[in-house]
N, C-alpha and C. Protein backbone atom coordinates (compact mmCIF):
# COMPACT_ATOMS: atom_id res chain seq x y z
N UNK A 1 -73.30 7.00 -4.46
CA UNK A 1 -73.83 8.18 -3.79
C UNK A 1 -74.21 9.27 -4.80
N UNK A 2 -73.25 9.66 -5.99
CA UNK A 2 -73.70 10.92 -7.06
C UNK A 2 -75.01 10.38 -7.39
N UNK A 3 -75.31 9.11 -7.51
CA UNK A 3 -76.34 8.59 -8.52
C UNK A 3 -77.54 8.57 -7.55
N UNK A 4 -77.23 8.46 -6.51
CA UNK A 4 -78.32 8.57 -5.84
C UNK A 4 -79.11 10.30 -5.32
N UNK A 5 -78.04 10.86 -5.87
CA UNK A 5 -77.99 12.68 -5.69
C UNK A 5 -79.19 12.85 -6.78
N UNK A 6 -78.46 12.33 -7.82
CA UNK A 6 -79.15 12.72 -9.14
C UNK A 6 -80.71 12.05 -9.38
N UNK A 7 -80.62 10.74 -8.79
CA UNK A 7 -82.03 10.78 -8.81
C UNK A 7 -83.07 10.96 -7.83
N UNK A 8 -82.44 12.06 -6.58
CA UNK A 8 -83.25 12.91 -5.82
C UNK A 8 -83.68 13.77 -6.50
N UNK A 9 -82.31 14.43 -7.18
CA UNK A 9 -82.89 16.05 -8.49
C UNK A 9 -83.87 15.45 -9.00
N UNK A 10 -84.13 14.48 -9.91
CA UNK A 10 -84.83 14.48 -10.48
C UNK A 10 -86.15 14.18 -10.44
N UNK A 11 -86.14 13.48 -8.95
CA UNK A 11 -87.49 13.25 -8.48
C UNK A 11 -88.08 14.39 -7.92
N UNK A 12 -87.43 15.21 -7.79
CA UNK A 12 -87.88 17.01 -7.20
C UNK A 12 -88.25 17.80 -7.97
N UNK A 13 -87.48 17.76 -8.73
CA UNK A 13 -87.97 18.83 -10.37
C UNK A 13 -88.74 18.16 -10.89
N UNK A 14 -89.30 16.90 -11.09
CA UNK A 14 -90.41 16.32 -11.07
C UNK A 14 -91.78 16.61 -10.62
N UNK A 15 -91.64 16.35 -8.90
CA UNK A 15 -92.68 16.61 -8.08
C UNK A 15 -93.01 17.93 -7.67
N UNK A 16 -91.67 19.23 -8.40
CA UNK A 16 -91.83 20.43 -8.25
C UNK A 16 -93.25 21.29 -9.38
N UNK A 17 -93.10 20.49 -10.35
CA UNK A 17 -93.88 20.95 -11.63
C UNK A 17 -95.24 21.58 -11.38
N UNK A 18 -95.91 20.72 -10.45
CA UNK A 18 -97.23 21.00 -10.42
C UNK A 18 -97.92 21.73 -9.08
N UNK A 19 -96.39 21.49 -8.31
CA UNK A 19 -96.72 22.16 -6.81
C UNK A 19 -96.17 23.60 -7.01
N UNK A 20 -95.66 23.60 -7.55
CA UNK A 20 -95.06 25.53 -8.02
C UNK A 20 -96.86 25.97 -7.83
N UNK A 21 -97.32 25.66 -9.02
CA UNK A 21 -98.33 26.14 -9.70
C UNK A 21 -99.45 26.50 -8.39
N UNK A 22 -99.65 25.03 -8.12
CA UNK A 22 -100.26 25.21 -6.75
C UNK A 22 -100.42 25.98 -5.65
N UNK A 23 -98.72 26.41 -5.38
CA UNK A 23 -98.54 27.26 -4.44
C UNK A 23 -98.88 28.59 -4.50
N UNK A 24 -98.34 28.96 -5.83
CA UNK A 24 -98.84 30.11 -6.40
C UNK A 24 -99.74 30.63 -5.93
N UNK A 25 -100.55 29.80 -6.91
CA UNK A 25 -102.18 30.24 -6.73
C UNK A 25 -102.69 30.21 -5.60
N UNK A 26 -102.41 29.56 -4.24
CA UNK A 26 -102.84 29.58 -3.12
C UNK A 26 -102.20 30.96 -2.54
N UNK A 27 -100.83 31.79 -3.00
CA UNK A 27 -100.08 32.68 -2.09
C UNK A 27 -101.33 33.86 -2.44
N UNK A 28 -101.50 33.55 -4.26
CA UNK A 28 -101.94 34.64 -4.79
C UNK A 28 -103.49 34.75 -4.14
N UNK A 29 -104.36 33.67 -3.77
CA UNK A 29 -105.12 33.49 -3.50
C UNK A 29 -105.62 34.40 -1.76
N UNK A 30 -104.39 34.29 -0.83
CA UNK A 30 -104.24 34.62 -0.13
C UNK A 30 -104.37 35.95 0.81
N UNK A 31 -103.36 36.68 -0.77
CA UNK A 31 -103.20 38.45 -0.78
C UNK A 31 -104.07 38.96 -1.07
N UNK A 32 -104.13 40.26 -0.13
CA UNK A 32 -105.37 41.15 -0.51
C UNK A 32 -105.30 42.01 -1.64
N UNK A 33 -104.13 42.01 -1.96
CA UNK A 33 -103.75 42.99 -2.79
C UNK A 33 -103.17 41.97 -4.00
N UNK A 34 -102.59 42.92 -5.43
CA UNK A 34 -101.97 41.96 -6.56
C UNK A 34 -100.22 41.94 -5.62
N UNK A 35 -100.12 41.30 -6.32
CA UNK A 35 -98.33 40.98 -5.81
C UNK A 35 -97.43 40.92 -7.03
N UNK A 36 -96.13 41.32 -7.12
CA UNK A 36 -95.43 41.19 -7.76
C UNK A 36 -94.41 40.29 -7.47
N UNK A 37 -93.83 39.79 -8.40
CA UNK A 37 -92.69 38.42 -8.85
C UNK A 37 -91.71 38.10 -7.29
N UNK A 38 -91.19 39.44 -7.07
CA UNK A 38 -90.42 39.46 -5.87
C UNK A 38 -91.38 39.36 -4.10
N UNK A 39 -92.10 39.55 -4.32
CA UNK A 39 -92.85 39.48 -2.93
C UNK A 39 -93.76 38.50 -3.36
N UNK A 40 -94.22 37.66 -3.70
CA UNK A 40 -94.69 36.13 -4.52
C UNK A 40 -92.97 35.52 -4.29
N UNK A 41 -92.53 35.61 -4.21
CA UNK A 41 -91.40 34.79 -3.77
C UNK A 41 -91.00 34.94 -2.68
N UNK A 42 -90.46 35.82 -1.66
CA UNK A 42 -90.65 36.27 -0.47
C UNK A 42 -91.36 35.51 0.67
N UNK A 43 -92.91 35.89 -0.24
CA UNK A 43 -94.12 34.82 1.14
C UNK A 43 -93.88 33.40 0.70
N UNK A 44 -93.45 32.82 -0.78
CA UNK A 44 -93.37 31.37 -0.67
C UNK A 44 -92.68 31.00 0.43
N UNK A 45 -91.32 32.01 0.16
CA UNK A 45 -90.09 31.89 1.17
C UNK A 45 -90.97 30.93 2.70
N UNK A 46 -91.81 32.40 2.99
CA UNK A 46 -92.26 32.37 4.08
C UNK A 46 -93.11 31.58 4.81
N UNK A 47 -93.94 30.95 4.14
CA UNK A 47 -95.02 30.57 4.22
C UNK A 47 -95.01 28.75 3.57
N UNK A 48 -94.19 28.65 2.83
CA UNK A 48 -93.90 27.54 2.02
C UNK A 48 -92.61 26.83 2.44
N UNK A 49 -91.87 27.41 3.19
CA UNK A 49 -90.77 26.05 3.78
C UNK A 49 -90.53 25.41 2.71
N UNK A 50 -89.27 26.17 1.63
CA UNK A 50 -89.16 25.98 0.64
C UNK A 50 -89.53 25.34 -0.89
N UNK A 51 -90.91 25.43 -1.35
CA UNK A 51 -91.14 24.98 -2.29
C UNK A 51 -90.89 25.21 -3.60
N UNK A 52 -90.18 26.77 -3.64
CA UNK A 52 -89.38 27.35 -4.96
C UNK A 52 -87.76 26.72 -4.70
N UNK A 53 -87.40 26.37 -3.59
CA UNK A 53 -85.92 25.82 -3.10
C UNK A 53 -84.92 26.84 -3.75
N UNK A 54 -85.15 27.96 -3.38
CA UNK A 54 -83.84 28.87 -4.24
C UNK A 54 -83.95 29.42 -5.72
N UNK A 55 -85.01 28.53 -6.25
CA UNK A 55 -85.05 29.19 -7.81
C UNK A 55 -86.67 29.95 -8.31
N UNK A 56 -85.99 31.16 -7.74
CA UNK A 56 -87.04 32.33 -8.08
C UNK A 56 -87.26 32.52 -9.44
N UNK A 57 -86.03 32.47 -10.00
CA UNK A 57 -86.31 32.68 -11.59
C UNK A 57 -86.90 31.96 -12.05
N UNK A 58 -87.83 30.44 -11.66
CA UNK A 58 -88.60 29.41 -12.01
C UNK A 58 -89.82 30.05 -11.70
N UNK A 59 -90.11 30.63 -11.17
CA UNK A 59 -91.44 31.69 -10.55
C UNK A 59 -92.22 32.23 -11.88
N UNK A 60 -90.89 33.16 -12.46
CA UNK A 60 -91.85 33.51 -13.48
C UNK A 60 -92.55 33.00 -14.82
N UNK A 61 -91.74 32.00 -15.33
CA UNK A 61 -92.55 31.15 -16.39
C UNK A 61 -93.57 30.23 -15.85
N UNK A 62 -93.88 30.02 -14.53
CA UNK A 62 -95.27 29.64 -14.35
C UNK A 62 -96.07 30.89 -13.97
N UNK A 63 -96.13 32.24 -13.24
CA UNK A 63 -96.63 32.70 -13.57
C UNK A 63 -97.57 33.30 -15.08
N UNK A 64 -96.66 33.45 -15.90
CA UNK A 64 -97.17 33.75 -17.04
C UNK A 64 -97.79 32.76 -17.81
N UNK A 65 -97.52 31.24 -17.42
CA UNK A 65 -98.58 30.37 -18.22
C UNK A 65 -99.65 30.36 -17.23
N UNK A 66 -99.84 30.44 -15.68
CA UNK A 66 -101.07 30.98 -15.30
C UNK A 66 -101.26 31.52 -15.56
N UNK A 67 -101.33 32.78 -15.97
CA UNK A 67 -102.53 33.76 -16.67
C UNK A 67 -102.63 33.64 -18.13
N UNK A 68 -101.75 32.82 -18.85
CA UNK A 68 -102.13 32.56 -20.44
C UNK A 68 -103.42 31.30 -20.33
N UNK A 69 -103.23 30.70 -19.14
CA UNK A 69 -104.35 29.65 -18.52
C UNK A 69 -105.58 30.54 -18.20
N UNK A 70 -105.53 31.75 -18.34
CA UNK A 70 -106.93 32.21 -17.30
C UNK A 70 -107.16 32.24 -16.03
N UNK A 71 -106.19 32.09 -15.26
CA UNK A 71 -105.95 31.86 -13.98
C UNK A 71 -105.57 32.66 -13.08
N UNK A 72 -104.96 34.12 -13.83
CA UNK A 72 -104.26 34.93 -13.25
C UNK A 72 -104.58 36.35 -14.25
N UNK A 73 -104.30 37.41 -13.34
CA UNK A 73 -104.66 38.90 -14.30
C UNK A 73 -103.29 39.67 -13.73
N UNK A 74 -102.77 40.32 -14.67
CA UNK A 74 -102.00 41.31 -14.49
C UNK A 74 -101.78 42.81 -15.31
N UNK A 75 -100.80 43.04 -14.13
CA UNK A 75 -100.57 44.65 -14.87
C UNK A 75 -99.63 45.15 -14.46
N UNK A 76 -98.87 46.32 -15.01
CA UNK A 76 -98.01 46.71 -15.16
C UNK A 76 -98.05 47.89 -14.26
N UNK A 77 -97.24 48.35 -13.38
CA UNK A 77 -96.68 49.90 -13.02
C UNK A 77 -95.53 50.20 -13.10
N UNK A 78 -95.29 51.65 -12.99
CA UNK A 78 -93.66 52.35 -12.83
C UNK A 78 -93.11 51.81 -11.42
N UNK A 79 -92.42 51.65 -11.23
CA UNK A 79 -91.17 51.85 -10.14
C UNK A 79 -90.70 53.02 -9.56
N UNK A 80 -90.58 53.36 -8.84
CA UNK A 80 -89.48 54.34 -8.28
C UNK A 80 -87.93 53.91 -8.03
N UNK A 81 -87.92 52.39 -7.85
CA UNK A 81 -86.66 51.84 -7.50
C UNK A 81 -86.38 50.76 -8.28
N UNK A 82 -86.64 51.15 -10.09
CA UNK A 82 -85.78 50.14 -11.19
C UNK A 82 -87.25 49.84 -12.10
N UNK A 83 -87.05 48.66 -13.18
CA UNK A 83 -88.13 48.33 -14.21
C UNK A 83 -89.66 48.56 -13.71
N UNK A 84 -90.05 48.73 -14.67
CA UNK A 84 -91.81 48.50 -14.17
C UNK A 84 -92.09 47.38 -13.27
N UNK A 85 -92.85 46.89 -12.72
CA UNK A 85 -93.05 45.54 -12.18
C UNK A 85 -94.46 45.10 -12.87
N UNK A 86 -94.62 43.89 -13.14
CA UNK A 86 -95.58 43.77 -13.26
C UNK A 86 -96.65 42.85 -11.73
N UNK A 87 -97.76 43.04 -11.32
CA UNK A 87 -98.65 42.49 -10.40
C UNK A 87 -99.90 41.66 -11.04
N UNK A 88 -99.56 40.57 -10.13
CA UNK A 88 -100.60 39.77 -10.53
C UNK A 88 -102.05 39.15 -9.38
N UNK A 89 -102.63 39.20 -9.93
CA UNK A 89 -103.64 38.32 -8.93
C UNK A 89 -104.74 37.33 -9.32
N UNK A 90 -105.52 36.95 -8.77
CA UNK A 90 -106.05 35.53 -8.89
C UNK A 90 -107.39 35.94 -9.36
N UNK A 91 -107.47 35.03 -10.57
CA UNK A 91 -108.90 35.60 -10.83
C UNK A 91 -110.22 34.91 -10.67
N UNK A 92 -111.63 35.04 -10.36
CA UNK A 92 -112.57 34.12 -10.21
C UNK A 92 -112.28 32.22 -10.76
N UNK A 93 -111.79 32.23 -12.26
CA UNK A 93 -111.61 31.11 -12.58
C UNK A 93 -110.28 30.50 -11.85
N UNK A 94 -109.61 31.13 -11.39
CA UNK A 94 -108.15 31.19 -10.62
C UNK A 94 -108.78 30.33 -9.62
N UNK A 95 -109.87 31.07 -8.78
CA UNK A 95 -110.14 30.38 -7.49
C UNK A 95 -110.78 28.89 -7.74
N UNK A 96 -111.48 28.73 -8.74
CA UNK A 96 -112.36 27.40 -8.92
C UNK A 96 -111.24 26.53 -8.96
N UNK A 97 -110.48 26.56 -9.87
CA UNK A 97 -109.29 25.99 -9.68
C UNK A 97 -108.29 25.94 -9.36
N UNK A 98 -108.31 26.51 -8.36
CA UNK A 98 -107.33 26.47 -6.92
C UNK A 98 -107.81 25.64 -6.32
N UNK A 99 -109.40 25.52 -6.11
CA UNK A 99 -110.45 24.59 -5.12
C UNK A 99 -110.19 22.89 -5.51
N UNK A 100 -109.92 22.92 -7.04
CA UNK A 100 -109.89 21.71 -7.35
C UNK A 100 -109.09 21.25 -7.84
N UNK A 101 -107.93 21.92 -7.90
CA UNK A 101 -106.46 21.82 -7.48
C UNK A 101 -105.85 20.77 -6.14
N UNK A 102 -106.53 21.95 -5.00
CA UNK A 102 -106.34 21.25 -3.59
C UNK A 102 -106.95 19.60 -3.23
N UNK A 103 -108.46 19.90 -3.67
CA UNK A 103 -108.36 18.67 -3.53
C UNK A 103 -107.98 17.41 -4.08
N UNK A 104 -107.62 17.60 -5.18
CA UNK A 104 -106.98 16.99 -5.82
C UNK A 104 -105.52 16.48 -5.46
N UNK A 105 -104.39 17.74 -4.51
CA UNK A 105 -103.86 17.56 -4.04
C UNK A 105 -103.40 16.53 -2.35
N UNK A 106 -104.64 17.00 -1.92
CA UNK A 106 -104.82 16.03 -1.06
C UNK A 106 -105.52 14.82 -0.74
N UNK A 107 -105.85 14.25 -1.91
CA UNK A 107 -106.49 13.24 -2.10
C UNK A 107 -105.15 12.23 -2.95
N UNK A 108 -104.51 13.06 -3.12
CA UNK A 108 -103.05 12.75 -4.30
C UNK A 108 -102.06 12.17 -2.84
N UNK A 109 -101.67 13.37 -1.83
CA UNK A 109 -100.99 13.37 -0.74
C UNK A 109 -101.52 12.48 0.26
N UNK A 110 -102.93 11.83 0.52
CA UNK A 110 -103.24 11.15 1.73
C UNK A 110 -103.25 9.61 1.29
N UNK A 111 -103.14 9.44 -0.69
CA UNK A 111 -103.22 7.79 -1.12
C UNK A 111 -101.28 7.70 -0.94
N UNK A 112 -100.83 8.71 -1.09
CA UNK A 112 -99.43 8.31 -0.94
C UNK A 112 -98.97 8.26 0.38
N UNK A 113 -99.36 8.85 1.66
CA UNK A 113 -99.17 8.66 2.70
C UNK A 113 -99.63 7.14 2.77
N UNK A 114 -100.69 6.73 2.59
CA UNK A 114 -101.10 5.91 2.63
C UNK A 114 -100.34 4.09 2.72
N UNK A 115 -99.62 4.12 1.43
CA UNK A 115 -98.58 3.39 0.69
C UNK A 115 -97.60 3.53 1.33
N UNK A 116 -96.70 5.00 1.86
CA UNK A 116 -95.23 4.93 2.38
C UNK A 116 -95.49 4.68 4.02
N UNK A 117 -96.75 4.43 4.19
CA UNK A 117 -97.09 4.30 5.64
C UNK A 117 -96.05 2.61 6.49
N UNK A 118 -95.19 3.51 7.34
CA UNK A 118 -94.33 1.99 7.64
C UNK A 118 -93.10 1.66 7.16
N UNK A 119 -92.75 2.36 5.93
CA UNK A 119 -91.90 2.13 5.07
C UNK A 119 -90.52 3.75 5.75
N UNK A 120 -89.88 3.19 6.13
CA UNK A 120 -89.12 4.10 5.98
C UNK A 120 -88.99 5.03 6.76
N UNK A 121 -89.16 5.06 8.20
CA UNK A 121 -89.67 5.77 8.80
C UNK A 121 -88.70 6.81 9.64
């Protein structure tokens, strides 16, 4: 049973890698406004039926390689209630590849439906 625990973890933090990213960019994609770290986690909460699973602090090192990607713009303000925050949002090249991201994603998600079709049900 542990061993079979462990290679759930690892098939999750696995299949988590590239869907973080994904999600992201779709939340960020979403907002009308830039968002910061804590409310980008919040709507995953919300909206995502857990795809961060509890680890917010995983949030921010893909944020910041999205926008070292070009993918994302940010900036900094004061607070009234603790550190600066920084806000981010999605930028033109953000969206192209968000577009081809998705489909990519679901062309990824409908050959694997595909295969577990029957199996396991």
């Amino acid at each position: 049973m542990a061993d079979e625990s462990i290679q759930l973890k690892k098939f999750q933090k696995e299949l988590s890698a590239g869907t973080v990213s994904l999600a992201l960019l779709a939340v960020l994609a979403r907002a009308a406004d830039p968002l910061y770290g804590y409310l980008i986690a919040k709507e995953l909460e919300r909206v995502g039926e857990g795809v961060l699973s509890g680890k917010q602090s995983a949030l921010y090192p893909v944020l910041r390689n999205l926008e070292a990607a070009g993918l994302l713009e940010s900036h900094v303000e004061p607070s009234t209630s603790g550190p600066p925050r920084r806000y981010y949002r999605i930028n033109d090249h953000g969206r192209v590849v968000l577009g081809q991201w998705t489909q990519a994603w679901r062309a990824t998600r409908d050959s694997v439906d595909s295969v577990l079709e029957g199996v396991l049900q």
